[in-house]
N, C-alpha and C. Protein backbone atom coordinates (compact mmCIF):
# COMPACT_ATOMS: atom_id res chain seq x y z
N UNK A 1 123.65 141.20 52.02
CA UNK A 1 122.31 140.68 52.12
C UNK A 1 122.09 139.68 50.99
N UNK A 2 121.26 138.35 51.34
CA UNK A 2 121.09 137.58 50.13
C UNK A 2 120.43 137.80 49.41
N UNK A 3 119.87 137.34 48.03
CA UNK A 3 119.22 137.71 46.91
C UNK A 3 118.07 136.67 47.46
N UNK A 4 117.06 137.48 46.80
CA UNK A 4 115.35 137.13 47.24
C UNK A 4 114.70 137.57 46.25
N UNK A 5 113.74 136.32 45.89
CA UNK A 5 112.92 136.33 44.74
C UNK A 5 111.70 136.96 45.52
N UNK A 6 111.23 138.11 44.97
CA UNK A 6 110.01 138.52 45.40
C UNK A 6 108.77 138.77 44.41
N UNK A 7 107.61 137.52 44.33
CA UNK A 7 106.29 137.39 43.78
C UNK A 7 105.40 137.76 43.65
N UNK A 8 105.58 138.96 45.22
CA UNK A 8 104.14 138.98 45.90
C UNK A 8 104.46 140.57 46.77
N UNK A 9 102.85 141.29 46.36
CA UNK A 9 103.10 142.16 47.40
C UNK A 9 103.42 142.20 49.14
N UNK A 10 102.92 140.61 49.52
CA UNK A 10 103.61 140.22 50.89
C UNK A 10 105.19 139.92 50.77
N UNK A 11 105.57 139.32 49.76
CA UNK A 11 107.20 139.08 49.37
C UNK A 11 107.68 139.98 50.05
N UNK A 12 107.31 141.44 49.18
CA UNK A 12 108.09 142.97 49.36
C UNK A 12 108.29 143.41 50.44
N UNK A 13 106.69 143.10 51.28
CA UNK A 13 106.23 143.94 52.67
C UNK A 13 107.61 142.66 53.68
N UNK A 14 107.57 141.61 53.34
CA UNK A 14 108.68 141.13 54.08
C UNK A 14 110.04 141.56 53.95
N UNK A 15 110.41 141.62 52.99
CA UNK A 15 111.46 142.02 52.44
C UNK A 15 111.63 142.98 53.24
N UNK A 16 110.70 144.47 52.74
CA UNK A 16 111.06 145.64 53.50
C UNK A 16 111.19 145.38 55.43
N UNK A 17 110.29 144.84 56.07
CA UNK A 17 110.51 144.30 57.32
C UNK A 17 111.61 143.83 57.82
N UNK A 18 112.12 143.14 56.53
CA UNK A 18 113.49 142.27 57.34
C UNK A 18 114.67 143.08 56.99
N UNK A 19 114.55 144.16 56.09
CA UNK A 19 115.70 144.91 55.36
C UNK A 19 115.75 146.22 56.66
N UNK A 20 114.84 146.74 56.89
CA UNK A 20 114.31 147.89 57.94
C UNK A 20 114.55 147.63 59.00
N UNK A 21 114.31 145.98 59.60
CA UNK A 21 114.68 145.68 61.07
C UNK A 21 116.75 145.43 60.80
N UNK A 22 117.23 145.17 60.07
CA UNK A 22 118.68 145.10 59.75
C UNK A 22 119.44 146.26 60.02
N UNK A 23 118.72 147.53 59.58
CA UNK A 23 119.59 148.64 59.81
C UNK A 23 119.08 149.07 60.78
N UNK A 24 118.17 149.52 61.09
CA UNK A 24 117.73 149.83 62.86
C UNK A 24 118.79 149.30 63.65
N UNK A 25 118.95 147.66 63.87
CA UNK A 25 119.69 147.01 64.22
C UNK A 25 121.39 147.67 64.16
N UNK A 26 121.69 147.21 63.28
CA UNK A 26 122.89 148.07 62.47
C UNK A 26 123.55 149.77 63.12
N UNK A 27 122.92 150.07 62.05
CA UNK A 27 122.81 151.82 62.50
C UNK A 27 122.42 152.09 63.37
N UNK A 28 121.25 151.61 63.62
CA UNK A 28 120.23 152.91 64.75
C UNK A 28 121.28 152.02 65.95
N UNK A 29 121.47 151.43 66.25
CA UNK A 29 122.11 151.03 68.06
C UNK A 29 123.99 152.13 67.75
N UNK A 30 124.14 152.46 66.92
CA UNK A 30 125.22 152.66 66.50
C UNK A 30 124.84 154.20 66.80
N UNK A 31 124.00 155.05 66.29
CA UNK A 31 123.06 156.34 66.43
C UNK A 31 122.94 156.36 67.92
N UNK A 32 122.18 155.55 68.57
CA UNK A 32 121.76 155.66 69.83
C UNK A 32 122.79 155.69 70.54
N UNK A 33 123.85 154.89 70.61
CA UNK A 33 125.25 154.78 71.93
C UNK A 33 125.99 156.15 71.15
N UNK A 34 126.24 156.37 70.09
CA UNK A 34 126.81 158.16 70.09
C UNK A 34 125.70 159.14 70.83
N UNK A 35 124.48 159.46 70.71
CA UNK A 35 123.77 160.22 71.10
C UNK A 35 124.25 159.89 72.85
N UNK A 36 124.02 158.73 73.06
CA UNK A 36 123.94 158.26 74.81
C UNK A 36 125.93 159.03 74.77
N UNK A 37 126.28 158.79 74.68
CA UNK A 37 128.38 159.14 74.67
C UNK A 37 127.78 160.86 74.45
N UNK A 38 127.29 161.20 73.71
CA UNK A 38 127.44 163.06 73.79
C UNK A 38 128.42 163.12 72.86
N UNK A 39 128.94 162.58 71.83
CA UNK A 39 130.09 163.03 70.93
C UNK A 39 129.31 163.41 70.03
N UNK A 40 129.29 164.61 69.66
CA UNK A 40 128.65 165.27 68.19
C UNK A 40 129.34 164.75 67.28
N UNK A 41 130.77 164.60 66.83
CA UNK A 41 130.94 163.93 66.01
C UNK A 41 131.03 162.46 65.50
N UNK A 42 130.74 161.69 66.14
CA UNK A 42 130.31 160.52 67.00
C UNK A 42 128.33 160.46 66.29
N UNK A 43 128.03 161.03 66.81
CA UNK A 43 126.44 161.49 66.62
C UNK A 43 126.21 161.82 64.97
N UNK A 44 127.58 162.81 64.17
CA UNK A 44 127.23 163.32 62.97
C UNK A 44 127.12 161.87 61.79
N UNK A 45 128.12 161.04 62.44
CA UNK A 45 128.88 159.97 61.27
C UNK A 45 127.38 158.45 61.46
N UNK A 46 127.41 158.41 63.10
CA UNK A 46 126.37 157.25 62.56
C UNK A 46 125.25 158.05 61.99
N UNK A 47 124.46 159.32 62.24
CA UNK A 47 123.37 159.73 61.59
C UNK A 47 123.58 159.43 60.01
N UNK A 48 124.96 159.76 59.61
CA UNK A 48 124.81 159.80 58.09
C UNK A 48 124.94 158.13 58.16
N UNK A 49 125.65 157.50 58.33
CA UNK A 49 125.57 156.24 58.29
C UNK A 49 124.07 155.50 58.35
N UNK A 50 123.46 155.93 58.67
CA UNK A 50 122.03 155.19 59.35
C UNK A 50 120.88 156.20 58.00
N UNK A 51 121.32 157.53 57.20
CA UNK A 51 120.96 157.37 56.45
C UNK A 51 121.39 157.11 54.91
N UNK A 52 122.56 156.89 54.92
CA UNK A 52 123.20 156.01 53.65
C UNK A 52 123.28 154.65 53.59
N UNK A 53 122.61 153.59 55.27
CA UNK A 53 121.99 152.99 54.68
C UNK A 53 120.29 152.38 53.91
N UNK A 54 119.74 153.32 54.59
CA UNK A 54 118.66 153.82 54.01
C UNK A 54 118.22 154.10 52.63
N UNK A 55 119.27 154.88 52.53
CA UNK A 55 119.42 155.27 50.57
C UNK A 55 119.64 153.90 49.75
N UNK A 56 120.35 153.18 50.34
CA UNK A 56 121.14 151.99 49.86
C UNK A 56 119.51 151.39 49.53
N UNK A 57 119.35 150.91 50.73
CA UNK A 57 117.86 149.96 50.82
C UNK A 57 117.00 150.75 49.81
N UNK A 58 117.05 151.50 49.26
CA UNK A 58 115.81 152.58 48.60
C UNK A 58 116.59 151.58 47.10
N UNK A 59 117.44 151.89 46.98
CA UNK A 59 118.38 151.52 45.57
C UNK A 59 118.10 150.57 45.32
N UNK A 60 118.44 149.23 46.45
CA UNK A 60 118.16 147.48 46.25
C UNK A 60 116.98 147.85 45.80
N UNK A 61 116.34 148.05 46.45
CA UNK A 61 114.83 147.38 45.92
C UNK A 61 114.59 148.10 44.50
N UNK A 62 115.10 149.63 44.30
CA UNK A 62 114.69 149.92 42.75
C UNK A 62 115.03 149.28 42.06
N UNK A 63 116.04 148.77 42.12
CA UNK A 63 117.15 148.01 41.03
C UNK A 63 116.55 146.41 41.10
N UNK A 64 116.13 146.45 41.83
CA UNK A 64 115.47 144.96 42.05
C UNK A 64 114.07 144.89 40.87
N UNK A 65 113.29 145.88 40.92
CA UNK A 65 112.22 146.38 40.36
C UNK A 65 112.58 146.70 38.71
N UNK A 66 113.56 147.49 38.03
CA UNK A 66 114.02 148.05 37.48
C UNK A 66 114.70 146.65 36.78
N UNK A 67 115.34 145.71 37.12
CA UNK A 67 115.26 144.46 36.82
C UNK A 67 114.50 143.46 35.78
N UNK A 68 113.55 144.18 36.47
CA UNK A 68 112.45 143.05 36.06
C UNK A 68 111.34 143.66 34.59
N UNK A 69 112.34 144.56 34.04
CA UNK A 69 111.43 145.75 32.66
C UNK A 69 112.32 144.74 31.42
């Protein structure tokens, strides 16, 4: 993902929008076709996947924040 100067509490709210629609994208279609297939293990790996990248996105932005002290 590229680096983004963020100014503004709209900056962020974009940010988060465009970071949130990425992994949905990403993960969640990745989540959804295991669930649709019936492979539990299939089902176990994108779930964690879809929430490690989640965690990730939690991190960017701290560290983004955390940055700026």
């Amino acid at each position: 993902m590229e680096t983004r100067i963020i100014d503004s509490r709209n900056d962020f709210a974009q940010w988060a929008i465009d970071r949130s629609n990425a992994i949905l994208t990403d993960q969640g279609s990745e989540l959804a076709t295991a669930a649709r297939n019936g492979n539990e293990a299939q089902i176990d790996e994108a779930a964690r996947a879809l929430g490690q990248a989640i965690v990730d996105a939690l991190i960017e932005a701290f560290d983004g924040l955390a940055g700026d002290e």
